[in-house]
Protein backbone atom coordinates (compact mmCIF):
# COMPACT_ATOMS: atom_id res chain seq x y z
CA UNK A 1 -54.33 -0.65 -4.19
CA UNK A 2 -50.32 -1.59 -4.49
CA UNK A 3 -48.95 -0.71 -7.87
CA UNK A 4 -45.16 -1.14 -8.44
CA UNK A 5 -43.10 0.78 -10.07
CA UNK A 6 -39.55 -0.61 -11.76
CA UNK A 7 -36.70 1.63 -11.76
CA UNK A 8 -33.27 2.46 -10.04
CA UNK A 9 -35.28 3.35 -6.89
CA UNK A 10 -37.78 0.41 -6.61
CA UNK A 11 -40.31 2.61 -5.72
CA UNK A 12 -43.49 1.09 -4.76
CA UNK A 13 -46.68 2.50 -3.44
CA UNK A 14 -48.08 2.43 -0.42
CA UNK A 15 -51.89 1.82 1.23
CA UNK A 16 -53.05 5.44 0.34
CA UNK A 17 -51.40 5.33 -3.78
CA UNK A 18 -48.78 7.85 -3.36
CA UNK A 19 -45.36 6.87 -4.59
CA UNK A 20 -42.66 6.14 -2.29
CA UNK A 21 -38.79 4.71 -1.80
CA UNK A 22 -36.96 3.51 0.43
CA UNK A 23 -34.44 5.46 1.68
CA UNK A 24 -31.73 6.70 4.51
CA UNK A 25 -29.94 9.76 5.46
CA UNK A 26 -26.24 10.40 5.21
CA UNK A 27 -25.32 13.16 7.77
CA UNK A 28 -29.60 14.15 7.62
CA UNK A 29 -28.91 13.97 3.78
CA UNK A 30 -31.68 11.75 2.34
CA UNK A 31 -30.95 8.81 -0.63
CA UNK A 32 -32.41 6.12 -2.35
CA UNK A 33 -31.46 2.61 -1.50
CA UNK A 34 -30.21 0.77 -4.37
CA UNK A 35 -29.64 -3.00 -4.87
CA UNK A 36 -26.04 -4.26 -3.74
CA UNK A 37 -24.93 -0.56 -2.87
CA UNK A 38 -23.03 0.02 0.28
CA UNK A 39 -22.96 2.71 2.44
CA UNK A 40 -19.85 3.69 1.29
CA UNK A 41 -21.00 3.82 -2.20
CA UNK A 42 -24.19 5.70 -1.18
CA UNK A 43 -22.03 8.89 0.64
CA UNK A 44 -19.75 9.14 -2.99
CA UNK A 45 -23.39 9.48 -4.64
CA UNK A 46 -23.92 12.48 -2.30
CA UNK A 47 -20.13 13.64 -2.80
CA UNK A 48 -18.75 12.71 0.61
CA UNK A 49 -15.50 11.09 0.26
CA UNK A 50 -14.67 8.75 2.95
CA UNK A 51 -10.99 7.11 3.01
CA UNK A 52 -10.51 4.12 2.12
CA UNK A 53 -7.31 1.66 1.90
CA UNK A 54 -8.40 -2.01 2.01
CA UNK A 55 -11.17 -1.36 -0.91
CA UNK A 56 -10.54 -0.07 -4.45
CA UNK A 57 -13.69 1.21 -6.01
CA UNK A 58 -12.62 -0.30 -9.28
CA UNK A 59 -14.41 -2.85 -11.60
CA UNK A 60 -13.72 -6.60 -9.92
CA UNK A 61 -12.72 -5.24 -6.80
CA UNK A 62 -14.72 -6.34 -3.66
CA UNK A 63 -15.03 -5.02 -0.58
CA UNK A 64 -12.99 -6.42 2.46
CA UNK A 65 -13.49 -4.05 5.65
CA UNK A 66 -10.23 -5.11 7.49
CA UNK A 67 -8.47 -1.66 7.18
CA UNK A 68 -11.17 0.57 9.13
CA UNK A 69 -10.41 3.46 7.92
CA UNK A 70 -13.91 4.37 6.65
CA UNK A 71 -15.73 3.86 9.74
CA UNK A 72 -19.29 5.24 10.40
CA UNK A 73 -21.87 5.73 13.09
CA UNK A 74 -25.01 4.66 12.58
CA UNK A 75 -27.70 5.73 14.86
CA UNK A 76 -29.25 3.24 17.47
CA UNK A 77 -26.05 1.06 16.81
CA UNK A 78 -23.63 0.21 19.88
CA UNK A 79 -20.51 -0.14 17.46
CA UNK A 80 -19.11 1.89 14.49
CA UNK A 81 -19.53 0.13 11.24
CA UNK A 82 -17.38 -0.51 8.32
CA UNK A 83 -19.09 1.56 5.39
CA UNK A 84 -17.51 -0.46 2.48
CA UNK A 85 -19.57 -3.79 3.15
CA UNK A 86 -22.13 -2.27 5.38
CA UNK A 87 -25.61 -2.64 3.33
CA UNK A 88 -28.43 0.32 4.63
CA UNK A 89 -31.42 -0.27 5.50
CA UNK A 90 -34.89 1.91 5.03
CA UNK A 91 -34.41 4.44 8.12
CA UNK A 92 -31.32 4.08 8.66
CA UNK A 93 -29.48 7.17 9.62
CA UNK A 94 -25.72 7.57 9.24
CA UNK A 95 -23.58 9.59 10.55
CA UNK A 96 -19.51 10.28 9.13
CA UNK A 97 -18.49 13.43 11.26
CA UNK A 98 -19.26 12.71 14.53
CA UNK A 99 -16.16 12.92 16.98
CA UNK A 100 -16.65 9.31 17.39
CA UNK A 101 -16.29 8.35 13.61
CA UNK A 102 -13.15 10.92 13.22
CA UNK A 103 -11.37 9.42 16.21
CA UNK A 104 -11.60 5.89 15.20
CA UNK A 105 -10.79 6.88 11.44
CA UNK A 106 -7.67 8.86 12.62
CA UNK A 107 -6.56 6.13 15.19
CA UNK A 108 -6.36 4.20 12.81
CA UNK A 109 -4.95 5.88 10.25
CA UNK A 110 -1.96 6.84 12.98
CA UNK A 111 -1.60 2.70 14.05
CA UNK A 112 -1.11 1.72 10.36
CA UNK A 113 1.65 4.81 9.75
CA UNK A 114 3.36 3.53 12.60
CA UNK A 115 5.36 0.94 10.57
CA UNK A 116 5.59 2.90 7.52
CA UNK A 117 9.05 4.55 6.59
CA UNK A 118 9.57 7.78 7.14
CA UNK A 119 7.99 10.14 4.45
CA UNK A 120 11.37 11.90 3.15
CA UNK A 121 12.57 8.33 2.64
CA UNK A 122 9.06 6.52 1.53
CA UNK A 123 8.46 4.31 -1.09
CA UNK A 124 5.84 6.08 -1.93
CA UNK A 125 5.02 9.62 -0.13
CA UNK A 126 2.32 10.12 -2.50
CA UNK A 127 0.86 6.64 -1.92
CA UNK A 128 -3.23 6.65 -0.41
CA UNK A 129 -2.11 5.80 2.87
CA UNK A 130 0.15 8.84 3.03
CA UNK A 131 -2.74 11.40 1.33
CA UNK A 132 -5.11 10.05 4.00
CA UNK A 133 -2.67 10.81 6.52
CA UNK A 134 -2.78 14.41 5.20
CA UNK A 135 -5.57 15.03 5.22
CA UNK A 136 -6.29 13.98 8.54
CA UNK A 137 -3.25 15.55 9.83
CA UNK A 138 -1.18 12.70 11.17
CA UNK A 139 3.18 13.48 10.13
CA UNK A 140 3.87 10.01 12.39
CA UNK A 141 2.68 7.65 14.69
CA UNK A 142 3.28 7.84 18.42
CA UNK A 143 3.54 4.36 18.90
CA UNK A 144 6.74 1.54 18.86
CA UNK A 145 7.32 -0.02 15.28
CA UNK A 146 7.90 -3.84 15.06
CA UNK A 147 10.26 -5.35 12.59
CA UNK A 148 8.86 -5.96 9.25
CA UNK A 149 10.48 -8.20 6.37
CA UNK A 150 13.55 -6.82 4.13
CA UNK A 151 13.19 -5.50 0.66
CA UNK A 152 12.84 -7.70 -2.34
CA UNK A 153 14.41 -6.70 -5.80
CA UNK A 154 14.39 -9.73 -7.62
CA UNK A 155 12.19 -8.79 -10.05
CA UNK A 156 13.27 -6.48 -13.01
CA UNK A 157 10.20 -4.46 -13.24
CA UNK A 158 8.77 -4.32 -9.65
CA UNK A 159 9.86 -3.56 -6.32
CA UNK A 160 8.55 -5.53 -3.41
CA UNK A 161 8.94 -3.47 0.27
CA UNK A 162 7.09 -4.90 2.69
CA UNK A 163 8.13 -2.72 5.72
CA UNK A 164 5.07 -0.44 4.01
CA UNK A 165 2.25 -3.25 4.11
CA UNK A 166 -0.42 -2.77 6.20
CA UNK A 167 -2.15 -6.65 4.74
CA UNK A 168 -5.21 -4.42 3.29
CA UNK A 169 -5.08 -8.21 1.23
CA UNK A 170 -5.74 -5.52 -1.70
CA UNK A 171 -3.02 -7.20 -3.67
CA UNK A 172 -3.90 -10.46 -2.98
CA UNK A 173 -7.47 -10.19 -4.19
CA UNK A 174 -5.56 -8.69 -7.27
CA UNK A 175 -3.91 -11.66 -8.05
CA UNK A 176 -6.59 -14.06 -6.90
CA UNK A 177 -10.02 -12.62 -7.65
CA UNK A 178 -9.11 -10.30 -10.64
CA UNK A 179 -6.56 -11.21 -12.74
CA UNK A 180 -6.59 -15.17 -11.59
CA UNK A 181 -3.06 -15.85 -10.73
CA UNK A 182 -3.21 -17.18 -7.52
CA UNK A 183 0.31 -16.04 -6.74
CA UNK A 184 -0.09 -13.65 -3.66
CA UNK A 185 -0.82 -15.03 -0.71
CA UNK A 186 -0.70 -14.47 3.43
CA UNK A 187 1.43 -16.28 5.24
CA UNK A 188 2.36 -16.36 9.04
CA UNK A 189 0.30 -15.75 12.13
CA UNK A 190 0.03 -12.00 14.52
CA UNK A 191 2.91 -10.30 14.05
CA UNK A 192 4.76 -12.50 12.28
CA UNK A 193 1.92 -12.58 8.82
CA UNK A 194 3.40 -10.85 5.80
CA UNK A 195 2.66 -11.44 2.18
CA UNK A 196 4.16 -14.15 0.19
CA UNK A 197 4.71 -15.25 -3.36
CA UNK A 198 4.20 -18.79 -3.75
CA UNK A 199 5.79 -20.96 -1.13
CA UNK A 200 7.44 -17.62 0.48
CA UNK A 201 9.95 -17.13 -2.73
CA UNK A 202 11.13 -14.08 -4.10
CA UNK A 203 8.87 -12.29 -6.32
CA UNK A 204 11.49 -12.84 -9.15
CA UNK A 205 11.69 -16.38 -8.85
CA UNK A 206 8.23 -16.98 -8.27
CA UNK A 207 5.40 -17.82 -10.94
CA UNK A 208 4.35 -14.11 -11.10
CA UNK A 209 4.03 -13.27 -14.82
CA UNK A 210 3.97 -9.58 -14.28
CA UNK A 211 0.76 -8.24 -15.03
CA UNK A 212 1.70 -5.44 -12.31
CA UNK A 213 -2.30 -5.58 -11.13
CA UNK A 214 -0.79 -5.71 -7.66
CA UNK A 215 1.42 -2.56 -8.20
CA UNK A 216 -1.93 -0.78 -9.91
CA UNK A 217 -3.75 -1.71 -6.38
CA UNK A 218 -1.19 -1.48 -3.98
CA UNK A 219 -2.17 1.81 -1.66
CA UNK A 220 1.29 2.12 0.62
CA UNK A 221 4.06 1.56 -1.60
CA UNK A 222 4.70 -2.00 -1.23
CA UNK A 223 4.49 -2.78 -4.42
CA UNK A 224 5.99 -0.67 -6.66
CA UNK A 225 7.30 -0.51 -10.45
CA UNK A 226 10.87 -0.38 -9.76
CA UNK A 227 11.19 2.97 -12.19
CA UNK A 228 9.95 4.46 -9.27
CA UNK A 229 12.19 4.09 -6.82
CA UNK A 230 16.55 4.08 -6.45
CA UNK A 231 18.27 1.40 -5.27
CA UNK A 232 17.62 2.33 -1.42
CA UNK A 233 13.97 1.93 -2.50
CA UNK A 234 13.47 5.71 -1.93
CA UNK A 235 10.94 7.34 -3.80
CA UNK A 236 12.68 9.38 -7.05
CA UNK A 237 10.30 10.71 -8.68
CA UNK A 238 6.55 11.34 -9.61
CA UNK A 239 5.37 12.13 -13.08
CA UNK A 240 4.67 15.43 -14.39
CA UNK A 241 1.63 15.15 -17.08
CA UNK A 242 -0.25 11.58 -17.98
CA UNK A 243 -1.26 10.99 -21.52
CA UNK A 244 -3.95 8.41 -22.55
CA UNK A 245 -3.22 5.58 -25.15
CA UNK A 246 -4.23 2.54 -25.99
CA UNK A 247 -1.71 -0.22 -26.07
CA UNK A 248 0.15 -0.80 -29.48
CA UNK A 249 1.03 -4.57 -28.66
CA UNK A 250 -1.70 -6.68 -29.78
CA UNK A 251 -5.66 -6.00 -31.04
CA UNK A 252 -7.23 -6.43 -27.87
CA UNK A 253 -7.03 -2.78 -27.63
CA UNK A 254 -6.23 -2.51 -23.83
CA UNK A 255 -6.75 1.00 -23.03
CA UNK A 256 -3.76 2.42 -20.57
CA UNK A 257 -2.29 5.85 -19.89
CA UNK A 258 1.39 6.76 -19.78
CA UNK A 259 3.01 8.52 -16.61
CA UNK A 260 6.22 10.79 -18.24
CA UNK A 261 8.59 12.83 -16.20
CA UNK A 262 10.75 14.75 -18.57
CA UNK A 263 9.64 13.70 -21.52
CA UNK A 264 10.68 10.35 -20.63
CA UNK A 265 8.34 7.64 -19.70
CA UNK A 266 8.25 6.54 -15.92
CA UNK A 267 5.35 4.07 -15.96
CA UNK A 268 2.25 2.95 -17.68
CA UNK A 269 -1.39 2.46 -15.89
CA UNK A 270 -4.38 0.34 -17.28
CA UNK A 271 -7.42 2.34 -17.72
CA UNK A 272 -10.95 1.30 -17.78
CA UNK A 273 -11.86 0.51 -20.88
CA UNK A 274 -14.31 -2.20 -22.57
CA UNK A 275 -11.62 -4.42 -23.30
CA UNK A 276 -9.54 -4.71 -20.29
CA UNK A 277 -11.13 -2.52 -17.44
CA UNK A 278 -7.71 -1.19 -15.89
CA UNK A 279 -5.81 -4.37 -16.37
CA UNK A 280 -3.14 -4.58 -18.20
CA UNK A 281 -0.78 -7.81 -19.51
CA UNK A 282 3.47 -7.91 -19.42
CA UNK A 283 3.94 -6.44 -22.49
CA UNK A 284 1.63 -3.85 -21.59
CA UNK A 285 2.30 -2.47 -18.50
CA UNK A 286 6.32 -3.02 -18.67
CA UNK A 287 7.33 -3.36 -21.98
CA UNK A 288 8.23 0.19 -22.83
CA UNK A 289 12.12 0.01 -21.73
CA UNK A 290 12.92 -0.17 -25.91
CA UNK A 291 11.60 3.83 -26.14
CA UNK A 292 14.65 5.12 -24.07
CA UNK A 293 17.46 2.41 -26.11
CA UNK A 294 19.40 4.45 -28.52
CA UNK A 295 19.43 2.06 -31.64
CA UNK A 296 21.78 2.68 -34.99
CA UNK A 297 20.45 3.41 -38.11
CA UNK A 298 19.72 0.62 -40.13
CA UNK A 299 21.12 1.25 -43.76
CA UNK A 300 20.80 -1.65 -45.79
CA UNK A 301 18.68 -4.65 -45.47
CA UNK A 302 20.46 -7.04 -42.82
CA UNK A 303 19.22 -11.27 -42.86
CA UNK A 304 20.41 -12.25 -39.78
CA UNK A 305 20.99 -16.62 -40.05
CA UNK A 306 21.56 -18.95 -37.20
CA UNK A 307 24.59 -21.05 -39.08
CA UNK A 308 27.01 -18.30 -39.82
CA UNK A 309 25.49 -14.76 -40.44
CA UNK A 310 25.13 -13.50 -43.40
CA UNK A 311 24.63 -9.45 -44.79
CA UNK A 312 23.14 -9.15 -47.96
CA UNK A 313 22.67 -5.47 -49.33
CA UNK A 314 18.49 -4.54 -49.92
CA UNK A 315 17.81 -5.22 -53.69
CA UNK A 316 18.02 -2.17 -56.05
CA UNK A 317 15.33 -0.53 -56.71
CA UNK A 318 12.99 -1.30 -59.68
């Protein structure tokens, strides 16, 4: 008899009644198959954090597998396999610790920090790229660097360096897929692709309107807020505590957090919440400047009037 069961683990029974799943092992580490979960997903279940660059496990996000970073074995296989869009199947047995896995994950790792600036002079030294290459040991690559595109600070609230892109395409699914912009694209063939803003224009002068979902995704510094960084685009600063908030603008109630250094505030972050998971507007995301602006005191009642301004004292009290 074949009863089935609904559930999180589809488990179904087989000839002889007894309850069973399907499943596969994760370094001989058994788990359930679940619908549209990749292997990637799977090892986080089982706490095994494998790097990632060109996927952010976010809501809206998909999975891309161009960066390799998270390579896997799988058993029986000829070829490694990407784990962020590789689907298992009932048997299957991964491996991600074999020397085979680790070499490919650190090659790569070392081929993409071969363009990237130095880290004393990094956009972003605390970027993903750069905490991968920590923990997998890597302080440079050994290989020649070929000439990337020139910094871009024509926008007042981010900073575009592309010498740190590694086309992950992270930012362009940003735009595209999650916040519907359409304003990031790729440009160029080999060596010569690089990201672009429209028709290859500035970011300032382009039809970005500053949501900063790029800068949120970015994982090498690329994109930046430009708080973060001098005017050498070197790296000035992280923040010292975070506090969560929800944004005072208008009653959408966007959740966010706010990165201070000093007391002062550096940047804001969307956060996931109901109403905007992570994503932030403008006015969100960059329109804190007016905390730090040292405004006069405001003694009387002032009516400001386009045809020849006029100050009228506040009316006496009743």
């Amino acid at each position: 008899m074949h009863v089935t069961h609904s559930g999180p683990m589809q488990r179904v029974a087989d000839r002889g009644g007894k309850p069973t799943a399907e499943t596969f092992t994760i370094d001989d580490r058994e788990i359930d198959i679940r619908p549209g979960e990749t292997i990637f997903r799977a090892a986080r279940r089982l706490d095994i954090k494998l790097p990632h660059l060109c996927y952010l496990p976010k809501p809206g996000y998909r999975a891309d597998g161009n960066c390799r970073v998270c390579m896997v074995e799988i058993e029986g296989e000829r070829v490694l396999a990407a784990s962020c869009i590789r689907m298992p199947s009932a048997g299957m047995k991964v491996r991600t610790q074999t020397d085979r896995a680790k070499t490919a994950r650190k090659m790569v790792a070392e081929l993409l920090l071969t363009d990237q600036p130095p880290r004393e002079v990094a956009h972003d030294p605390d970027s993903e790229l750069w905490k991968i290459a920590t923990r997998l040991d890597i302080a440079q690559g050994r290989f020649p660097r070929h000439e990337t595109p020139g910094p871009d600070r024509s926008h007042p609230a981010m900073a575009v360096n592309l010498d740190a892109c590694i086309h992950c395409n992270l930012c362009v699914r940003a735009c595209r897929e999650v916040q519907v912009n359409d304003v990031i694209g790729m440009a160029g063939r080999g060596h010569g692709e690089k990201i672009v803003f429209d028709f290859d224009d500035p970011m300032g002068a382009s039809t970005c309107v500053a949501c900063g979902e790029c800068v949120q995704a970015c994982p090498t510094g690329a994109l930046m807020p430009a708080t973060l960084v001098n005017e050498r685009n070197v790296f000035t600063g992280k923040p010292d505590r975070a506090v969560d908030s929800v944004c005072p603008y208008c009653g959408v109630g966007c959740q966010l957090t706010y990165q201070i250094i000093d007391d002062k505030l550096l940047y804001v972050t969307g956060r996931d919440g109901p109403a905007n998971e992570n994503r932030l507007c403008v006015k969100g995301r960059f329109g804190f400047d007016y905390v730090h602006r040292s405004i006069p005191r405001i003694r009387g009642r002032i009516f400001a009037r386009r045809a020849g301004r006029r100050r009228l004292s506040a009316p006496p009290a009743a």
